[in-house]
C-alpha atoms as a PDB file:
ATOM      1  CA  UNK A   1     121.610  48.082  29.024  1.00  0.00           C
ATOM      2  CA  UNK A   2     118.668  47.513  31.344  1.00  0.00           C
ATOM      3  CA  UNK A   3     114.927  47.950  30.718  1.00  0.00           C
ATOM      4  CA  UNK A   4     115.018  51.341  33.287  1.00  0.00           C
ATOM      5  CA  UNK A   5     117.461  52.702  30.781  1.00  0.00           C
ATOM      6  CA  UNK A   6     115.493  52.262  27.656  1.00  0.00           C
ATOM      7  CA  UNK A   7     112.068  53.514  29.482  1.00  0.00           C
ATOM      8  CA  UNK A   8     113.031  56.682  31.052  1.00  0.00           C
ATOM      9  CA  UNK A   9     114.390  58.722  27.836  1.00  0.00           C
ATOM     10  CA  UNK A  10     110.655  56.912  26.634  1.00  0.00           C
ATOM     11  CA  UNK A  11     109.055  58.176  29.190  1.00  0.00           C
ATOM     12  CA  UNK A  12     110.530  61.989  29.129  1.00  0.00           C
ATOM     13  CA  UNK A  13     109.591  62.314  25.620  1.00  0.00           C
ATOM     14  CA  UNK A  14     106.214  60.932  26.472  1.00  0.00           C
ATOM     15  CA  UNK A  15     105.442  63.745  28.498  1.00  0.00           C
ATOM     16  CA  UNK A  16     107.068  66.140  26.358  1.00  0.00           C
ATOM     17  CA  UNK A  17     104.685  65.123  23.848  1.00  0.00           C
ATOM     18  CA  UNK A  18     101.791  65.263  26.446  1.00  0.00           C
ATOM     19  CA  UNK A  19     102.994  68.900  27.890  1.00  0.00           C
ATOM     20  CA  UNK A  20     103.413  70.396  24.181  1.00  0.00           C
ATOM     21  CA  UNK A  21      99.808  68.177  22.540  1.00  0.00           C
ATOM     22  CA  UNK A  22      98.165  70.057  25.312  1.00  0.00           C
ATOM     23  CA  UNK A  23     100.059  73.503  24.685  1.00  0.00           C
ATOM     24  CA  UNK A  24      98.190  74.187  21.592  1.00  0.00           C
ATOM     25  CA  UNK A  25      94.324  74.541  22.953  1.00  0.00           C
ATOM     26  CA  UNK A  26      95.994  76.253  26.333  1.00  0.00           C
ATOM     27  CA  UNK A  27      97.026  79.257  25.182  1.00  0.00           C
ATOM     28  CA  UNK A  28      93.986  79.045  22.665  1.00  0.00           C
ATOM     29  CA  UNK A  29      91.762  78.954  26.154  1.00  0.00           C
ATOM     30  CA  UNK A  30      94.560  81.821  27.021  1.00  0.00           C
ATOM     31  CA  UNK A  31      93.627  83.924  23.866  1.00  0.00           C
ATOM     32  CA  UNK A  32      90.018  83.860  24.151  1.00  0.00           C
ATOM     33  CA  UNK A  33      90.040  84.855  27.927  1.00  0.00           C
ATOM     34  CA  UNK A  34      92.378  87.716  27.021  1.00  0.00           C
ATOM     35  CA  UNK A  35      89.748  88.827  24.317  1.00  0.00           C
ATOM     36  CA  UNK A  36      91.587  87.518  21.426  1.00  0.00           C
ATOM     37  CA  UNK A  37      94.730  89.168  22.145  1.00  0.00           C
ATOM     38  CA  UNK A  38      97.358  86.543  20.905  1.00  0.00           C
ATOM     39  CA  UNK A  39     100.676  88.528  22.777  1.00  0.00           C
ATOM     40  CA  UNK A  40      99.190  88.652  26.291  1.00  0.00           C
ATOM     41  CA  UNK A  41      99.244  84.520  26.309  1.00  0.00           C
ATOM     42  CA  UNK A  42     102.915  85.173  24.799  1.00  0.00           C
ATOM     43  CA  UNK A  43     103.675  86.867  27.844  1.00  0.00           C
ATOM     44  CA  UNK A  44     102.729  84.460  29.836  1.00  0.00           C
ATOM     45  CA  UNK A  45     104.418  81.700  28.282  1.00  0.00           C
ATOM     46  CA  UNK A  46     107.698  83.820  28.469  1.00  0.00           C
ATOM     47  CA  UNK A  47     107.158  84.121  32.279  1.00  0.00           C
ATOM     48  CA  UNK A  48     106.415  80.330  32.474  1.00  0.00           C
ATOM     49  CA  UNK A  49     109.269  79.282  30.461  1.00  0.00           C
ATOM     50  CA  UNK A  50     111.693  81.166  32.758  1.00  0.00           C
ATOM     51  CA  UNK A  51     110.340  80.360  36.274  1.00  0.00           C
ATOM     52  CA  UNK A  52     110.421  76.531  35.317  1.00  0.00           C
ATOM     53  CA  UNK A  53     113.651  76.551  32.996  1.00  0.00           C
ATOM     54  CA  UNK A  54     115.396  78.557  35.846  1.00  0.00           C
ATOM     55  CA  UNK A  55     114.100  76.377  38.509  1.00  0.00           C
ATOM     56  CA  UNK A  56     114.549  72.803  36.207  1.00  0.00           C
ATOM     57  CA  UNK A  57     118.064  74.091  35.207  1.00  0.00           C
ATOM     58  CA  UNK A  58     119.029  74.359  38.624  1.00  0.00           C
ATOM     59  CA  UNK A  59     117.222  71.506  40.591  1.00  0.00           C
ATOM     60  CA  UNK A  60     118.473  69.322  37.464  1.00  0.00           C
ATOM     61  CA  UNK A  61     122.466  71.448  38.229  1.00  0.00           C
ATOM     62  CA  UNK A  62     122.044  70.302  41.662  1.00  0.00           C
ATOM     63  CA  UNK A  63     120.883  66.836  41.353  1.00  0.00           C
ATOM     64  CA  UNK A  64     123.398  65.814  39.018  1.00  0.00           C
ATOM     65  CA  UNK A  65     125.792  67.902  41.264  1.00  0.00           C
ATOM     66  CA  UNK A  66     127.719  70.017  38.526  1.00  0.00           C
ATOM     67  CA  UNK A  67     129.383  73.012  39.623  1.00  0.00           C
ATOM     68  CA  UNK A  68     127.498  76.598  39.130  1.00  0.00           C
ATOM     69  CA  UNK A  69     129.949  77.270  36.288  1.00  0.00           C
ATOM     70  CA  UNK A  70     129.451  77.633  32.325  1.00  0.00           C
ATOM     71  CA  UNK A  71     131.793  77.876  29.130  1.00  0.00           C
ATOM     72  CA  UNK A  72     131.486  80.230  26.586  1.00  0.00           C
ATOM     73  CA  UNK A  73     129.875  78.076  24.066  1.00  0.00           C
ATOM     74  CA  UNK A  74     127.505  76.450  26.437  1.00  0.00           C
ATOM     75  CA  UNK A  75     126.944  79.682  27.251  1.00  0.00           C
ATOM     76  CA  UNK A  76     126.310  80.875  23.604  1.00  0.00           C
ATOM     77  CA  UNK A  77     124.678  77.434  22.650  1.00  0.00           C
ATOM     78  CA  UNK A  78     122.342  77.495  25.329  1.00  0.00           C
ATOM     79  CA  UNK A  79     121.353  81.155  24.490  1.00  0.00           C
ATOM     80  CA  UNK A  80     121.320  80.232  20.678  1.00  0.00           C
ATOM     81  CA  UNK A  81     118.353  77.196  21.475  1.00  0.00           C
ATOM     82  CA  UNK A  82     116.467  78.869  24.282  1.00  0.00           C
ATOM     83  CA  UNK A  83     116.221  81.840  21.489  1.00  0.00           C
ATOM     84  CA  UNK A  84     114.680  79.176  19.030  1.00  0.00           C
ATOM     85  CA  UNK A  85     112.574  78.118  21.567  1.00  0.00           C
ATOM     86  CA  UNK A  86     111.200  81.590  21.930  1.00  0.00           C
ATOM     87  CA  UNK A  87     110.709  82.683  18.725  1.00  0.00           C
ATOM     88  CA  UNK A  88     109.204  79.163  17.916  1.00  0.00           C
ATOM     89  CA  UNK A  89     107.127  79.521  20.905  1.00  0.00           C
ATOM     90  CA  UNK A  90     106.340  83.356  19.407  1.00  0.00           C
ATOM     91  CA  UNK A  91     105.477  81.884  15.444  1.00  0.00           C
ATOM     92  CA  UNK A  92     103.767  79.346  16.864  1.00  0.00           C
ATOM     93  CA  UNK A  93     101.467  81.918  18.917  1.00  0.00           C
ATOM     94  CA  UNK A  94     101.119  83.248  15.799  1.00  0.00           C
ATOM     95  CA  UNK A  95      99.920  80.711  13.497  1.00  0.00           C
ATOM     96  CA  UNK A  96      97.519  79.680  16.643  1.00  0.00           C
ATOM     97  CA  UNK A  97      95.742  83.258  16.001  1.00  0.00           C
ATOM     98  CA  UNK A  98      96.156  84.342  12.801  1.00  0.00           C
ATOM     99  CA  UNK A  99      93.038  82.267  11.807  1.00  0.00           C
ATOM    100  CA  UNK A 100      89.839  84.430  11.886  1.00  0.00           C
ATOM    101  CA  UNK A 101      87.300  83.695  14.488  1.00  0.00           C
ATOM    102  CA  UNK A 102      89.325  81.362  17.166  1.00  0.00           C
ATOM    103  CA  UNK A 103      92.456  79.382  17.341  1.00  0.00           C
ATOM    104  CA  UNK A 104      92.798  76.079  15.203  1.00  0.00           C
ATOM    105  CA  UNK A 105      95.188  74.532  17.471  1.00  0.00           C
ATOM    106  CA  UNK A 106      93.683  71.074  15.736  1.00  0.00           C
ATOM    107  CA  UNK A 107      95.196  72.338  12.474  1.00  0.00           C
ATOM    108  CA  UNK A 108      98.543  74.394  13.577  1.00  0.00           C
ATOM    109  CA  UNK A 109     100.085  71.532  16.189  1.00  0.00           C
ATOM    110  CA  UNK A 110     100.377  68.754  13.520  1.00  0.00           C
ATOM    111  CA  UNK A 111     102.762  70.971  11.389  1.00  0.00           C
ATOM    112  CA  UNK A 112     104.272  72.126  13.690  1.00  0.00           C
ATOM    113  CA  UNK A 113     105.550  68.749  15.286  1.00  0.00           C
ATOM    114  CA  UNK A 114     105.555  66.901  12.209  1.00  0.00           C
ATOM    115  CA  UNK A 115     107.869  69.634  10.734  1.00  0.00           C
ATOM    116  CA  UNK A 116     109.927  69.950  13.781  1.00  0.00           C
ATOM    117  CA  UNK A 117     110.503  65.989  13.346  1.00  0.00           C
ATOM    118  CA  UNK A 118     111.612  66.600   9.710  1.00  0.00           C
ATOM    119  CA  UNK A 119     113.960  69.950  10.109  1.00  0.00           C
ATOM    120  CA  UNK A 120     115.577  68.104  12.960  1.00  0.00           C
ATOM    121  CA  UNK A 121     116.128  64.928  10.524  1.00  0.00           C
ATOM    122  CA  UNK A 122     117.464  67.490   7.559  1.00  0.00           C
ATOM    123  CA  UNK A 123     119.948  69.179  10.206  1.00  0.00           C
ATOM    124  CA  UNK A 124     121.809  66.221  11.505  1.00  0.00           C
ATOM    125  CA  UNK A 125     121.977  65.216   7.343  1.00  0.00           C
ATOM    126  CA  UNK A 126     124.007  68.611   6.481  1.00  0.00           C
ATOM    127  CA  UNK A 127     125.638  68.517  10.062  1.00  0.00           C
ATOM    128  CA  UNK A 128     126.869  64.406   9.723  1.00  0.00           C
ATOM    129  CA  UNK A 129     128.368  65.404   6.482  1.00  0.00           C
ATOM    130  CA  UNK A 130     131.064  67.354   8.177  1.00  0.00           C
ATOM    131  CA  UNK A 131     131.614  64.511   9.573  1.00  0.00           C
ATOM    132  CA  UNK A 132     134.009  61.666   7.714  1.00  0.00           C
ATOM    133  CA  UNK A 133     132.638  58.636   9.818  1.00  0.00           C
ATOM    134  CA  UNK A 134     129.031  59.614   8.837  1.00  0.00           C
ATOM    135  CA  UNK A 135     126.878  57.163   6.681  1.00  0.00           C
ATOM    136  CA  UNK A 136     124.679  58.306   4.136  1.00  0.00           C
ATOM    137  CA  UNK A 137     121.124  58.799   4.931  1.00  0.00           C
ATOM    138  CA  UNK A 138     118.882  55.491   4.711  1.00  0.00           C
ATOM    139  CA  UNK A 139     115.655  55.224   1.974  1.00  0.00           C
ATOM    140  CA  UNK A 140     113.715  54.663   4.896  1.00  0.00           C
ATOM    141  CA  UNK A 141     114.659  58.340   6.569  1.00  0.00           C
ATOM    142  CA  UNK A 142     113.272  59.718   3.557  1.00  0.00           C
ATOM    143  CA  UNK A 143     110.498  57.077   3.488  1.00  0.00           C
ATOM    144  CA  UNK A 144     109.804  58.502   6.794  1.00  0.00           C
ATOM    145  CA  UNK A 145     109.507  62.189   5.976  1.00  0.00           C
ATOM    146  CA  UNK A 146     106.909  61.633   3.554  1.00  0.00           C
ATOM    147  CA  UNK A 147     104.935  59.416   6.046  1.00  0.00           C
ATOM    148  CA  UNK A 148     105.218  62.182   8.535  1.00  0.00           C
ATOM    149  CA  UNK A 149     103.754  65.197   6.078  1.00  0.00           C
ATOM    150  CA  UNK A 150     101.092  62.678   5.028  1.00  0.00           C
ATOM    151  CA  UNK A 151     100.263  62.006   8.799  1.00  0.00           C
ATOM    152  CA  UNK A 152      99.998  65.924   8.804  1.00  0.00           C
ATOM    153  CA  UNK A 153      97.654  66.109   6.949  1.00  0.00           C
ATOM    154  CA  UNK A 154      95.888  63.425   8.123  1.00  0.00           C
ATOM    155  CA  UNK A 155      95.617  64.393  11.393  1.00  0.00           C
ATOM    156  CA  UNK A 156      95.213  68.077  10.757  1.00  0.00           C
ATOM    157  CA  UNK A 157      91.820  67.002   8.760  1.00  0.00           C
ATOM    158  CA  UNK A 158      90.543  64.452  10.931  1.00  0.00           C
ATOM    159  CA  UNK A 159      90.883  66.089  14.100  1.00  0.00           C
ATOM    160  CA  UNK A 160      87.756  67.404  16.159  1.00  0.00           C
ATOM    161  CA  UNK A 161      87.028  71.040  15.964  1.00  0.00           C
ATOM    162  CA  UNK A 162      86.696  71.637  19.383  1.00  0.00           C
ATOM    163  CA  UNK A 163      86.231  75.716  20.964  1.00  0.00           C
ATOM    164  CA  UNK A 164      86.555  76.850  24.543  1.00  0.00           C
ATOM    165  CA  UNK A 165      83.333  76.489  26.738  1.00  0.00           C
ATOM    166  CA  UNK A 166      80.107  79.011  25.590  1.00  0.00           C
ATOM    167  CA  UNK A 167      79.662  81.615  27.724  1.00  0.00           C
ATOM    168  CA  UNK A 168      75.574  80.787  29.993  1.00  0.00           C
ATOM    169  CA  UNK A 169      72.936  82.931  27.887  1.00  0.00           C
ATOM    170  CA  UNK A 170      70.478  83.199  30.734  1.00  0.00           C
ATOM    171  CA  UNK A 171      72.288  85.228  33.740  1.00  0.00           C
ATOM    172  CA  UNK A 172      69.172  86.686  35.748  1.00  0.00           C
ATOM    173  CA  UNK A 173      69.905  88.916  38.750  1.00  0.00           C
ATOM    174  CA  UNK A 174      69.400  87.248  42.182  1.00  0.00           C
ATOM    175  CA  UNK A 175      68.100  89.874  44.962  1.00  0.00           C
ATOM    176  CA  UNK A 176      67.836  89.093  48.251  1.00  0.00           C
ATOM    177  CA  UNK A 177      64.426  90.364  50.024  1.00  0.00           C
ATOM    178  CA  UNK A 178      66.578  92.704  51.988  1.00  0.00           C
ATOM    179  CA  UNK A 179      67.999  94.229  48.385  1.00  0.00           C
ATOM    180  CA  UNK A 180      64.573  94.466  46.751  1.00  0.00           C
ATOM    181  CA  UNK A 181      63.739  98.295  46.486  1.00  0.00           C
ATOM    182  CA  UNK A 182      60.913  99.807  48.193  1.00  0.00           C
ATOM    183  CA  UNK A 183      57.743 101.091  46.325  1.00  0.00           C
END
């Protein structure tokens, strides 16, 4: 296996990790310019996820050139994880705003990836043990999980408070000679 190998998987999930640590204060920008309305940025994330998962799916189809054609279970699987992408995408929106005042992105998008890190971890445990060549999970895995929560909390606490841009207080009409009324 060459170094290109290793990197690019790397690299993917560095941007994932990019794309989704800057999700968070988006659609908190999103909420506040919709006057606090949490489902009109939900809207728009829906819209966003299927332009660019329609047109990723198929650019990604056609690049690796497999045929236009899908089985019942990819079918149902993909339907089954784009669904708990959605409704994570929907909980998430609302643990963003059900804060009062605005969105604590700083405090919702550690738990949320943290977590996701540990429920993925606990569902390949009770999926391996269908399996008979699986091995038992390590001390370290659960060494791990308790790092994570800790690191939860640590960076939930520590992280900078940090609000969408104040609105200018002093907004004076400008008037143009022509527009000045006559006395």
């Amino acid at each position: 296996m060459n170094l290109a190998d290793v990197m690019k998987p790397i690299i993917f999930a560095a941007l994932t990790a990019l794309f989704w640590g800057l999700y968070g204060p988006a659609i908190g920008f999103a909420r506040t310019a919709e006057g606090n309305n949490p489902f009109k940025p939900y809207l728009m994330i829906g819209v966003a996820y299927l332009i660019w998962a329609i047109i990723g799916g198929a650019a990604g189809m056609g690049y690796t050139k497999v045929p236009f054609t899908f089985s019942g279970a990819g079918v149902t699987w993909g339907f089954i994880g784009g669904s708990l992408g959605a409704f994570g995408a929907l909980t998430l929106t609302l643990a963003m705003f059900s804060f009062p005042g605005k969105p604590r992105p700083e405090l919702v998008m550690p738990i949320v990836f943290g977590g996701a890190v540990t429920v993925n971890a606990i569902t390949n445990i009770v999926l391996s043990r269908q399996q008979a060549d699986a091995h038992a999970p390590s001390l370290n895995l659960w060494l791990g999980m308790i790092v994570v929560a800790v690191g939860i909390v640590l960076v939930a606490y520590n992280t900078p408070h940090v609000g969408p841009p104040k609105k200018s207080q002093a907004t004076t009409p400008t008037t143009t000679p022509a527009e000045k009324p006559a006395h």
